[in-house]
PDB file of N, CA and C in Angstrom:
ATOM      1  N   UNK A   1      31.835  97.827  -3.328  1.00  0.00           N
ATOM      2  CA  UNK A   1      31.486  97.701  -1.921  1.00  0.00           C
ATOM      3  C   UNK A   1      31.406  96.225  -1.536  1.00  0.00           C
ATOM      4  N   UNK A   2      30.467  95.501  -2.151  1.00  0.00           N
ATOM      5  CA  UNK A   2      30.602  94.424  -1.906  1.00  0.00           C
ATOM      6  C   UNK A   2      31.961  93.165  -2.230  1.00  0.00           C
ATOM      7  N   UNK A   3      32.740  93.497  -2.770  1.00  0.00           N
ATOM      8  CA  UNK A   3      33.932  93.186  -3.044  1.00  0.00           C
ATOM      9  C   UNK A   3      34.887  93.261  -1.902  1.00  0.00           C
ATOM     10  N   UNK A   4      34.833  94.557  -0.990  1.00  0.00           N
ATOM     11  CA  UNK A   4      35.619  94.676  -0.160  1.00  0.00           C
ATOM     12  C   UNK A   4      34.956  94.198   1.333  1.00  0.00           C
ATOM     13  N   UNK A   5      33.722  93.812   1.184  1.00  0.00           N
ATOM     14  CA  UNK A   5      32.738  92.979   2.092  1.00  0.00           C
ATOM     15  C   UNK A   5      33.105  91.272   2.178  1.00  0.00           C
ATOM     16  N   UNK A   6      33.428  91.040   1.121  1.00  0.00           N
ATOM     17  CA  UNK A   6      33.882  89.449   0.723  1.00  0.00           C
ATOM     18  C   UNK A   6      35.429  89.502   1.375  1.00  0.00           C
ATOM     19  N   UNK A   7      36.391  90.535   0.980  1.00  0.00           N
ATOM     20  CA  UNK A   7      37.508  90.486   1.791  1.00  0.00           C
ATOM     21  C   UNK A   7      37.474  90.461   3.095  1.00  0.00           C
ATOM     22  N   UNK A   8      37.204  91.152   3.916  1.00  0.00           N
ATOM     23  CA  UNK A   8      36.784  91.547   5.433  1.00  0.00           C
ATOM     24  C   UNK A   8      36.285  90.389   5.757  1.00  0.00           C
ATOM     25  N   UNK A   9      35.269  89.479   5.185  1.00  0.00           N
ATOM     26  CA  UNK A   9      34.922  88.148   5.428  1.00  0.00           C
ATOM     27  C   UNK A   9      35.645  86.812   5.170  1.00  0.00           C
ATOM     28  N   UNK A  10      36.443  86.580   4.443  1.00  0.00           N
ATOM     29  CA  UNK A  10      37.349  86.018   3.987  1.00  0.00           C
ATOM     30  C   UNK A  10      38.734  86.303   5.521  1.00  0.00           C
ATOM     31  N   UNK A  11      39.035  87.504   5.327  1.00  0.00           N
ATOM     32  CA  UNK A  11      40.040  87.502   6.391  1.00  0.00           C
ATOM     33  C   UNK A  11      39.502  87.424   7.599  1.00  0.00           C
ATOM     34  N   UNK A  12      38.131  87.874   8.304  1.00  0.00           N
ATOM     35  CA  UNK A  12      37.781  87.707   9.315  1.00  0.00           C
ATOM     36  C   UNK A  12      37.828  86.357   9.939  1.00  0.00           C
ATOM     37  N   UNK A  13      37.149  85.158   8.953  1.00  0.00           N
ATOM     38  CA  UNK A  13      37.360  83.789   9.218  1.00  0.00           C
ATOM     39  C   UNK A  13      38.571  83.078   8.671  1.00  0.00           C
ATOM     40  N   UNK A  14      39.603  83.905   8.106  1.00  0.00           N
ATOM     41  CA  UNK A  14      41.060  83.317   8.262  1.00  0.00           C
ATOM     42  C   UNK A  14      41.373  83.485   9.457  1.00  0.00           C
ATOM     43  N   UNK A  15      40.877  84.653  10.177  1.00  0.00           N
ATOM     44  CA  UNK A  15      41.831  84.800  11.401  1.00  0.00           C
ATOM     45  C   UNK A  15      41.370  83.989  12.014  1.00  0.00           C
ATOM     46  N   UNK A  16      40.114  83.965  12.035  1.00  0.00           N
ATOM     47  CA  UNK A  16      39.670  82.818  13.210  1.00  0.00           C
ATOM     48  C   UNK A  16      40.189  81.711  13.594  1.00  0.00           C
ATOM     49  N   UNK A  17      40.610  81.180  12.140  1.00  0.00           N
ATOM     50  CA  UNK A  17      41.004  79.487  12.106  1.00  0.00           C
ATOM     51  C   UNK A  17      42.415  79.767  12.546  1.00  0.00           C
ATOM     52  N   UNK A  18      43.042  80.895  11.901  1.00  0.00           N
ATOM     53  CA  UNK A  18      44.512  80.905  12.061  1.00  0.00           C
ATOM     54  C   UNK A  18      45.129  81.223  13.526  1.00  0.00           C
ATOM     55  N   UNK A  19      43.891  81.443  14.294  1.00  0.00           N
ATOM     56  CA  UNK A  19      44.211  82.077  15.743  1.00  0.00           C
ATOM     57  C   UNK A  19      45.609  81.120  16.732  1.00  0.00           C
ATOM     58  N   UNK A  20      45.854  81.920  17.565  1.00  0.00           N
ATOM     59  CA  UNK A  20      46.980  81.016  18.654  1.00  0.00           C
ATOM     60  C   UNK A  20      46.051  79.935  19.289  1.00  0.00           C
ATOM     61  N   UNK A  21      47.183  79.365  20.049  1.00  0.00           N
ATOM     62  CA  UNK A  21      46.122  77.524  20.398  1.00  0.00           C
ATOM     63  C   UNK A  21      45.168  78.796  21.602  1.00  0.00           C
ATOM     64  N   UNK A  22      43.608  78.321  21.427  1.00  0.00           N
ATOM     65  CA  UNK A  22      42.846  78.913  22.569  1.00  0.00           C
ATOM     66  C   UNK A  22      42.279  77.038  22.655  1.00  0.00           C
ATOM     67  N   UNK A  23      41.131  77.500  23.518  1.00  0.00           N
ATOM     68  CA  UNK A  23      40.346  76.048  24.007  1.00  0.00           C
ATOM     69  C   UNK A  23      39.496  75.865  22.683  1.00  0.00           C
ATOM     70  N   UNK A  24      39.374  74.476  22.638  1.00  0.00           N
ATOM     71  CA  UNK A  24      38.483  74.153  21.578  1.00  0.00           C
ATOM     72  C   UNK A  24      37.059  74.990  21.436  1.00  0.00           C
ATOM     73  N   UNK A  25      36.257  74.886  22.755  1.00  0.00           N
ATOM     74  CA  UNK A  25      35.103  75.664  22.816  1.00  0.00           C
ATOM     75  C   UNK A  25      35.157  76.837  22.308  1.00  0.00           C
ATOM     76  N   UNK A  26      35.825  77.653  23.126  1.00  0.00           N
ATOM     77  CA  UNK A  26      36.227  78.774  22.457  1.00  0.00           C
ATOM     78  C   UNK A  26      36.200  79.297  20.943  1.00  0.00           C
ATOM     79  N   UNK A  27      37.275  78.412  20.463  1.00  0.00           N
ATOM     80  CA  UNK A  27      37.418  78.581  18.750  1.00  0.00           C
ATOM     81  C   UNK A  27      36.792  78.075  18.430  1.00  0.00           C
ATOM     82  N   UNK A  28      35.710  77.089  18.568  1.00  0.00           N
ATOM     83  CA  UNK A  28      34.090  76.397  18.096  1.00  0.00           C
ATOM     84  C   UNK A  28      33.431  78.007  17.902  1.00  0.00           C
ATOM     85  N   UNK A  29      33.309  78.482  19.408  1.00  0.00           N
ATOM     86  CA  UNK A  29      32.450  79.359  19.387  1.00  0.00           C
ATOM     87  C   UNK A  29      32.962  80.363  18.390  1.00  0.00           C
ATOM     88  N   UNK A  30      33.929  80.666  18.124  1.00  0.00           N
ATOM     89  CA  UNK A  30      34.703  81.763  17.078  1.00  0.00           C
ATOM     90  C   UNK A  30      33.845  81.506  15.613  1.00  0.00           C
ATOM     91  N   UNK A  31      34.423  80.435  15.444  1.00  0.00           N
ATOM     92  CA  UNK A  31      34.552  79.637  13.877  1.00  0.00           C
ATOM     93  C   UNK A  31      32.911  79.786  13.781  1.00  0.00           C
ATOM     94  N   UNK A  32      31.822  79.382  14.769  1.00  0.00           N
ATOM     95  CA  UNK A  32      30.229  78.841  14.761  1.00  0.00           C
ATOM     96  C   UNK A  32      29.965  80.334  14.283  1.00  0.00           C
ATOM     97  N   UNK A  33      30.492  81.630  14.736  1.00  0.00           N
ATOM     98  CA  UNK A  33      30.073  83.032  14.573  1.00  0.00           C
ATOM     99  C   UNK A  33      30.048  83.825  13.437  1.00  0.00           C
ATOM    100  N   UNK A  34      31.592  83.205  12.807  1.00  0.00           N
ATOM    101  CA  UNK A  34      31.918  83.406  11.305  1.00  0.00           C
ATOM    102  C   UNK A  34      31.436  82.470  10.539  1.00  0.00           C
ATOM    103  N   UNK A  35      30.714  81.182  10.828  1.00  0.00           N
ATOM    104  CA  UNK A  35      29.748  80.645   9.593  1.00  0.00           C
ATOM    105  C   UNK A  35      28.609  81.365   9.863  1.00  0.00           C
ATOM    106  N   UNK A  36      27.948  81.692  11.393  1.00  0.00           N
ATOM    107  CA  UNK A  36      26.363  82.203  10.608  1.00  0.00           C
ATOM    108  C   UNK A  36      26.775  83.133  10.056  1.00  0.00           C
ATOM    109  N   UNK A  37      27.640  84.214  10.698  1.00  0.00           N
ATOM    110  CA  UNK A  37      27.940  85.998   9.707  1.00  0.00           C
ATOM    111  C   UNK A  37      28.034  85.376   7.940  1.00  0.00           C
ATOM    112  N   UNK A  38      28.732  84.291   7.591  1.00  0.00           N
ATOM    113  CA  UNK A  38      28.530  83.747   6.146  1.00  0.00           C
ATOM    114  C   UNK A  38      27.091  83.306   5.922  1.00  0.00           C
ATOM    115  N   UNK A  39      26.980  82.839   6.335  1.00  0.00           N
ATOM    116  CA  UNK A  39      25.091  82.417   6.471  1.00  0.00           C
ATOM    117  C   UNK A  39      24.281  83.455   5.700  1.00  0.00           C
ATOM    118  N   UNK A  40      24.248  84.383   7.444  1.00  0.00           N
ATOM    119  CA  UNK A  40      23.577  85.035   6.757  1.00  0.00           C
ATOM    120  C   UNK A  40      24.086  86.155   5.508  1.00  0.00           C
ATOM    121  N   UNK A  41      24.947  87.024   5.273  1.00  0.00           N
ATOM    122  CA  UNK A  41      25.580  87.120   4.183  1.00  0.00           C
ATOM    123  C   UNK A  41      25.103  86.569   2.800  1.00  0.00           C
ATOM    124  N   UNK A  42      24.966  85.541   2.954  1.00  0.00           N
ATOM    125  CA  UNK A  42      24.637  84.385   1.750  1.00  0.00           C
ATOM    126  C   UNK A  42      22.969  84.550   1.984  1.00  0.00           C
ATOM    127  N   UNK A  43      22.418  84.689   2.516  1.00  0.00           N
ATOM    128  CA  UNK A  43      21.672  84.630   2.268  1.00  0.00           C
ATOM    129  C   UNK A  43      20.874  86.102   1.785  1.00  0.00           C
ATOM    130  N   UNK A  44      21.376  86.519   1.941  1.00  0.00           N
ATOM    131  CA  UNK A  44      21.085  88.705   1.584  1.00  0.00           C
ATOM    132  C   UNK A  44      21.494  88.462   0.678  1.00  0.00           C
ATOM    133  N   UNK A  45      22.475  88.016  -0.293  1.00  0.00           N
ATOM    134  CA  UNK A  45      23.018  87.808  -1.396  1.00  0.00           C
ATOM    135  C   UNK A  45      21.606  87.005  -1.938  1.00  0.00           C
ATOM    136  N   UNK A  46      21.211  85.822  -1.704  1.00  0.00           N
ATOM    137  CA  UNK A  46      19.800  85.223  -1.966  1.00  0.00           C
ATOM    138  C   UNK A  46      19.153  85.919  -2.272  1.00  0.00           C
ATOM    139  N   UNK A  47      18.608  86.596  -1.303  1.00  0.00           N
ATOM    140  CA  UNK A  47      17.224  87.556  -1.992  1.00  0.00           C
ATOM    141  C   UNK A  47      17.244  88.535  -2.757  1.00  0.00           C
ATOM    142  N   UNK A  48      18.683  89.065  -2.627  1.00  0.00           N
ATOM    143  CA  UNK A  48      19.018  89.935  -3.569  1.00  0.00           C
ATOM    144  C   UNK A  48      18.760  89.464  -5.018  1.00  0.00           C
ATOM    145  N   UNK A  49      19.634  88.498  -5.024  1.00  0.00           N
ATOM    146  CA  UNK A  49      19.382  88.016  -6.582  1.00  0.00           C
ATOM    147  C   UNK A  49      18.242  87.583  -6.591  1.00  0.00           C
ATOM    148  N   UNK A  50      17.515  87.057  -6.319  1.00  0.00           N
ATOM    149  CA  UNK A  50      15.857  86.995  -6.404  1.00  0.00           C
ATOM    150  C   UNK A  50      15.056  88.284  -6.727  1.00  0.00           C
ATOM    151  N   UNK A  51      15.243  89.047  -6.118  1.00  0.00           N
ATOM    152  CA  UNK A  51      14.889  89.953  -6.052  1.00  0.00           C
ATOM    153  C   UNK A  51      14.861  90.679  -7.551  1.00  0.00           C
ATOM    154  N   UNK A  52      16.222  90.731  -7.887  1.00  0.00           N
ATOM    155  CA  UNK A  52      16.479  91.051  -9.501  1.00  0.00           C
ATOM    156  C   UNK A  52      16.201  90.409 -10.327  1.00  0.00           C
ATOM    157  N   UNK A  53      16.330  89.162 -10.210  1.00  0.00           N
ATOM    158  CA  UNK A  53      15.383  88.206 -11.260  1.00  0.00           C
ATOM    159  C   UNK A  53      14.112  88.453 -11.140  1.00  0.00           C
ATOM    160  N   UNK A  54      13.337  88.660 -10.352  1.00  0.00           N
ATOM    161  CA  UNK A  54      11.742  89.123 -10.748  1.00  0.00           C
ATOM    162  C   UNK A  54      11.767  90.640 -11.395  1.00  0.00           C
ATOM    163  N   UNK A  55      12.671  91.024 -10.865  1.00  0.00           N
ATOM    164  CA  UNK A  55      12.864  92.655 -11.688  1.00  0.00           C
ATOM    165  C   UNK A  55      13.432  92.406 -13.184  1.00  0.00           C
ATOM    166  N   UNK A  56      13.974  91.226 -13.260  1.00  0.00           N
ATOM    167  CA  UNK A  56      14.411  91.191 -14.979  1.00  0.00           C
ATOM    168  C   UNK A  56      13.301  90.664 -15.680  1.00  0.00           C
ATOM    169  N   UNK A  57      12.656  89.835 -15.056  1.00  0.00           N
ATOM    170  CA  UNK A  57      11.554  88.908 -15.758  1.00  0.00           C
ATOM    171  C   UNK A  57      10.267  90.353 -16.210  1.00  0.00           C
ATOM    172  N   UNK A  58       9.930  90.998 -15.153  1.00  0.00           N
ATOM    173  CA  UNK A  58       9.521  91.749 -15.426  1.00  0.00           C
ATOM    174  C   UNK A  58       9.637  92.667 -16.427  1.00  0.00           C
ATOM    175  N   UNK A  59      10.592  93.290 -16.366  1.00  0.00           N
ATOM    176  CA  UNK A  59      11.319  94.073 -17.698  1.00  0.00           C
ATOM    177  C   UNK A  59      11.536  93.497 -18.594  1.00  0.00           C
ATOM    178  N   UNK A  60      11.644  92.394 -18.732  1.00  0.00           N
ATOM    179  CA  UNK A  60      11.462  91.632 -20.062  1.00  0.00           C
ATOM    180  C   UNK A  60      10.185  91.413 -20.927  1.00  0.00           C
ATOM    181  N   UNK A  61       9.046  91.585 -19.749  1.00  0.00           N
ATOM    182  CA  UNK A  61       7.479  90.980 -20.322  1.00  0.00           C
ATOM    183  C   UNK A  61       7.449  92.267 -20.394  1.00  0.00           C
ATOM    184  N   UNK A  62       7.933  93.794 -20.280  1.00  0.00           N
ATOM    185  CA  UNK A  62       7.399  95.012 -20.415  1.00  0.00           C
ATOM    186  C   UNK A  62       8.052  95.586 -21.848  1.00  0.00           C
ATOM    187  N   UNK A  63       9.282  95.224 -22.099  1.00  0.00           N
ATOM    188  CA  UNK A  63      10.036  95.095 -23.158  1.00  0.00           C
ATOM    189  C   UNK A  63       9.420  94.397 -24.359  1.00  0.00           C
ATOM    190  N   UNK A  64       8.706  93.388 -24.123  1.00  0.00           N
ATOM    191  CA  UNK A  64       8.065  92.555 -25.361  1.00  0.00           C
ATOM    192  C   UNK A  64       6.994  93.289 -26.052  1.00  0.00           C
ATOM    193  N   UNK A  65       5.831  93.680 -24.650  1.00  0.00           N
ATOM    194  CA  UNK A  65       5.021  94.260 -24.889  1.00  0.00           C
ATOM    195  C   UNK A  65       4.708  95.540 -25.228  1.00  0.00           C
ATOM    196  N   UNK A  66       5.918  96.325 -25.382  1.00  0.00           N
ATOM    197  CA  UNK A  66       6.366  97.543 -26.203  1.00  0.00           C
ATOM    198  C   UNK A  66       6.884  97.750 -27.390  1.00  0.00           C
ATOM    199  N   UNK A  67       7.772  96.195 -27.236  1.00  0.00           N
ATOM    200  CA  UNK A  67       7.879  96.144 -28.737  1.00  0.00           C
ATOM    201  C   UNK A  67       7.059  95.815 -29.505  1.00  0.00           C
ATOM    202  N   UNK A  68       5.981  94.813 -29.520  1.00  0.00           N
ATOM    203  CA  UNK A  68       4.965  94.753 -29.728  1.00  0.00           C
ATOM    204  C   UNK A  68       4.265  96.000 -30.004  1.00  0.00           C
ATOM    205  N   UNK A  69       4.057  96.726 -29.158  1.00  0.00           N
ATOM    206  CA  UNK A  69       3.203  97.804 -29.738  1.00  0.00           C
ATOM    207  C   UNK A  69       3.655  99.026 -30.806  1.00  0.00           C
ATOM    208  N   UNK A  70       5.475  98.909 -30.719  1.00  0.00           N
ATOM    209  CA  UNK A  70       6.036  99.660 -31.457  1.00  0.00           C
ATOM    210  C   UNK A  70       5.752  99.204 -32.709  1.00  0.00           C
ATOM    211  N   UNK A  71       6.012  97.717 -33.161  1.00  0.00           N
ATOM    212  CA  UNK A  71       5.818  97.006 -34.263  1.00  0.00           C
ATOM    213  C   UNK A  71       4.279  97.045 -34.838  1.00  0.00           C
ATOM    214  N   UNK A  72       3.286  97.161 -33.660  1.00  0.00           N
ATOM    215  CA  UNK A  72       1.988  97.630 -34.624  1.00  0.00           C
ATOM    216  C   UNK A  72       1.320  98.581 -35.383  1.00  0.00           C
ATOM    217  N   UNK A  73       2.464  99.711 -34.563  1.00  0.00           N
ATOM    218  CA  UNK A  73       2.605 101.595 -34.757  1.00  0.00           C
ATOM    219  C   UNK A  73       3.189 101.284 -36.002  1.00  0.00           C
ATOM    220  N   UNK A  74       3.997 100.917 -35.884  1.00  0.00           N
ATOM    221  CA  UNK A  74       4.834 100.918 -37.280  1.00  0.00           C
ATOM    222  C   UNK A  74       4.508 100.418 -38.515  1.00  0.00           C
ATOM    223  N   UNK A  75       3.506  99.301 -38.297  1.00  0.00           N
ATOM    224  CA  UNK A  75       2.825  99.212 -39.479  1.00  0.00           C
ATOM    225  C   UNK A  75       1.423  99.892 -39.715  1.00  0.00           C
ATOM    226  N   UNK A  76       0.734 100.304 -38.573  1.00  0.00           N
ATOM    227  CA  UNK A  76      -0.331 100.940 -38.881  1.00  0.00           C
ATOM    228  C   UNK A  76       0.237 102.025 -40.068  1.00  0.00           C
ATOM    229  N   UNK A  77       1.167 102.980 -39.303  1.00  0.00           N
ATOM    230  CA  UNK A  77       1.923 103.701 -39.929  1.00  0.00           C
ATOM    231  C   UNK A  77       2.047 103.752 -41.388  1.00  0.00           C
ATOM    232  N   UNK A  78       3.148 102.825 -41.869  1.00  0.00           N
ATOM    233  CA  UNK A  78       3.577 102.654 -43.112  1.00  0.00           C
ATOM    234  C   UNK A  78       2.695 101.708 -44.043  1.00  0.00           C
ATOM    235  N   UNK A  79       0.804 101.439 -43.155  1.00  0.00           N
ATOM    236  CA  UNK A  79      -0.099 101.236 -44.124  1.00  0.00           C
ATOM    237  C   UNK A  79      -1.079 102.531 -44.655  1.00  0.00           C
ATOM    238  N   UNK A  80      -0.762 103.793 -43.667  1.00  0.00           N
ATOM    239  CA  UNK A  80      -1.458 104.857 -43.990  1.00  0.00           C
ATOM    240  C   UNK A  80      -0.785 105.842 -45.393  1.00  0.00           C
ATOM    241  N   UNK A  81      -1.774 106.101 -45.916  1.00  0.00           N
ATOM    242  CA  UNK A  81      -1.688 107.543 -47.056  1.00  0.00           C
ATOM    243  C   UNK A  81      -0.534 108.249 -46.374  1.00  0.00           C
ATOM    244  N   UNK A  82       0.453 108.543 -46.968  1.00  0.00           N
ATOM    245  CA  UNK A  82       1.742 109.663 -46.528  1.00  0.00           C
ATOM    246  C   UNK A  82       1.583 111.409 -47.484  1.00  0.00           C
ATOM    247  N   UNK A  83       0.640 110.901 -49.046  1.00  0.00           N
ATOM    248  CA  UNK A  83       0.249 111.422 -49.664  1.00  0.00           C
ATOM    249  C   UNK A  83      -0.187 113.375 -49.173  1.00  0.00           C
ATOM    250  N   UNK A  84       0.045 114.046 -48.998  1.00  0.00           N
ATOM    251  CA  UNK A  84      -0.232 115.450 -48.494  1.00  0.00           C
ATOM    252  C   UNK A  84      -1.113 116.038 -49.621  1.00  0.00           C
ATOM    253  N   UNK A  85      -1.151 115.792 -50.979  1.00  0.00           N
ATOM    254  CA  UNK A  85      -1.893 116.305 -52.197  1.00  0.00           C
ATOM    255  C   UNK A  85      -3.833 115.877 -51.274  1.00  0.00           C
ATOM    256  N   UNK A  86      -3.826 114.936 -51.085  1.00  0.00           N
ATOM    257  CA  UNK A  86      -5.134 114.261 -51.539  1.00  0.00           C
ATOM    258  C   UNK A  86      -5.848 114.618 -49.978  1.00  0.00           C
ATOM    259  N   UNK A  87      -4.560 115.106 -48.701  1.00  0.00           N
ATOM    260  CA  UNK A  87      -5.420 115.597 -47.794  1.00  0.00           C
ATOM    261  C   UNK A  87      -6.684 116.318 -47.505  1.00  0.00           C
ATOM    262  N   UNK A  88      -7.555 116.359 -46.578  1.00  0.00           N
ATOM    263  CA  UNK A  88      -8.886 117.219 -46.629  1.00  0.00           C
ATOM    264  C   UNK A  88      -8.264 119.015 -45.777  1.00  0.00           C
ATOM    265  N   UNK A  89      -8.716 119.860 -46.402  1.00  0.00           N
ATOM    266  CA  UNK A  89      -8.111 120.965 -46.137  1.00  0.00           C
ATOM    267  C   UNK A  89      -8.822 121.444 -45.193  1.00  0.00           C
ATOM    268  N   UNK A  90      -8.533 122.387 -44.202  1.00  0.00           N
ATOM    269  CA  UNK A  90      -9.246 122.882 -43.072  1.00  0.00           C
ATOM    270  C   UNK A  90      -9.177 124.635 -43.326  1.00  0.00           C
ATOM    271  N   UNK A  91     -10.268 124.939 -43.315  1.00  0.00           N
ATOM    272  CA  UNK A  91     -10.301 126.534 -43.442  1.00  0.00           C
ATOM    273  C   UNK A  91      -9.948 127.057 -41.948  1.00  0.00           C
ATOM    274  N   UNK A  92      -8.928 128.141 -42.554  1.00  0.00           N
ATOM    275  CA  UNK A  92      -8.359 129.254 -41.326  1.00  0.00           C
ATOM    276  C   UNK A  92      -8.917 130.382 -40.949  1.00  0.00           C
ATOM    277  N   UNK A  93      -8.435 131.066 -40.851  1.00  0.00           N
ATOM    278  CA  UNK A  93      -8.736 132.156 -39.871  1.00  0.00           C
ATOM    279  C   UNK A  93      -9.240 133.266 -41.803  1.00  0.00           C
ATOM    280  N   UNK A  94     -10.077 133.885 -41.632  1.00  0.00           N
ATOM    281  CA  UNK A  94      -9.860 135.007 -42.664  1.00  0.00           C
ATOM    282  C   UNK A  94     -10.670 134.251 -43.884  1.00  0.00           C
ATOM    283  N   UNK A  95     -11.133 132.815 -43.651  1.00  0.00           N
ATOM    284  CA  UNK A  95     -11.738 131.880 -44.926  1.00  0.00           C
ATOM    285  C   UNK A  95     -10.701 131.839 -45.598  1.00  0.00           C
ATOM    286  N   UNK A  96      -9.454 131.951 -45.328  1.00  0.00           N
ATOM    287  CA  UNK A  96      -8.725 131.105 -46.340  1.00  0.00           C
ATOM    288  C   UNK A  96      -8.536 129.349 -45.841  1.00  0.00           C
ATOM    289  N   UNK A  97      -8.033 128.585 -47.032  1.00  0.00           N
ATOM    290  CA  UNK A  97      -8.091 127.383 -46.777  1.00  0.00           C
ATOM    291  C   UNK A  97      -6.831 127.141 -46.756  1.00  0.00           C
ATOM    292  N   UNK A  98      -6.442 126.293 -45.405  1.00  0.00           N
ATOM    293  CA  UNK A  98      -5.117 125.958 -44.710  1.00  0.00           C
ATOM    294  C   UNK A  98      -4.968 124.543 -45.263  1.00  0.00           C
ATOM    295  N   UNK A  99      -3.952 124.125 -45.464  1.00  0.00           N
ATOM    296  CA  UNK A  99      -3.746 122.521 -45.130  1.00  0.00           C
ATOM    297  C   UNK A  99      -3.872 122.326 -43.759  1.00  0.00           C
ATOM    298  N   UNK A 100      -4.406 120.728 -43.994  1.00  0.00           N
ATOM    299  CA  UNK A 100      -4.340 119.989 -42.139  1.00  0.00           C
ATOM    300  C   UNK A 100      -3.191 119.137 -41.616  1.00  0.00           C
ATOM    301  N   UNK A 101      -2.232 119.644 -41.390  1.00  0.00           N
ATOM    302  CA  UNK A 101      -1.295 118.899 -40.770  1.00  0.00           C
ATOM    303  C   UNK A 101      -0.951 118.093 -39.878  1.00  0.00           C
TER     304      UNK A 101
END
């Protein structure tokens, strides 16, 4: 979309310049219309990317801090007993004794 937005703009202010002889004013006023429409353009493009850079920065400090917590899981983890023998058993239904899973 925006690709074919840059064309349309591109040719809009070719034509301008490329126009038949009109009065100077005139094609001032032409040419003055197709820089702000670039203006502003450029500048929606601005905040846009601003916009996503605080959205990346963000996702980046949320990304750290997950990995982070994945990396503490993971060793809590692989510092715990995996051992199933030495578990404490939980009695079931009937007094028999279940493992605790």
């Amino acid at each position: 979309q925006r690709s074919e937005e840059g064309k349309q703009w591109f040719s809009r202010v070719m034509e301008l310049i490329g126009k038949g002889r009109k009065s100077d004013s005139e094609q001032f006023s032409q040419v003055r219309e197709a820089v702000e429409g670039v203006a502003q353009s450029h500048a929606d493009l601005l905040d846009r990317f601003n916009d996503m850079s605080r959205q990346h920065d963000s996702d980046h400090k949320t990304i750290e801090k997950l990995t982070a917590e994945l990396t503490t899981l993971c060793d809590q983890l692989a510092s715990q007993d995996g051992d199933t023998k030495d578990r404490f058993r939980a009695t079931g239904g009937n007094a028999a004794e279940m493992p605790d899973f």
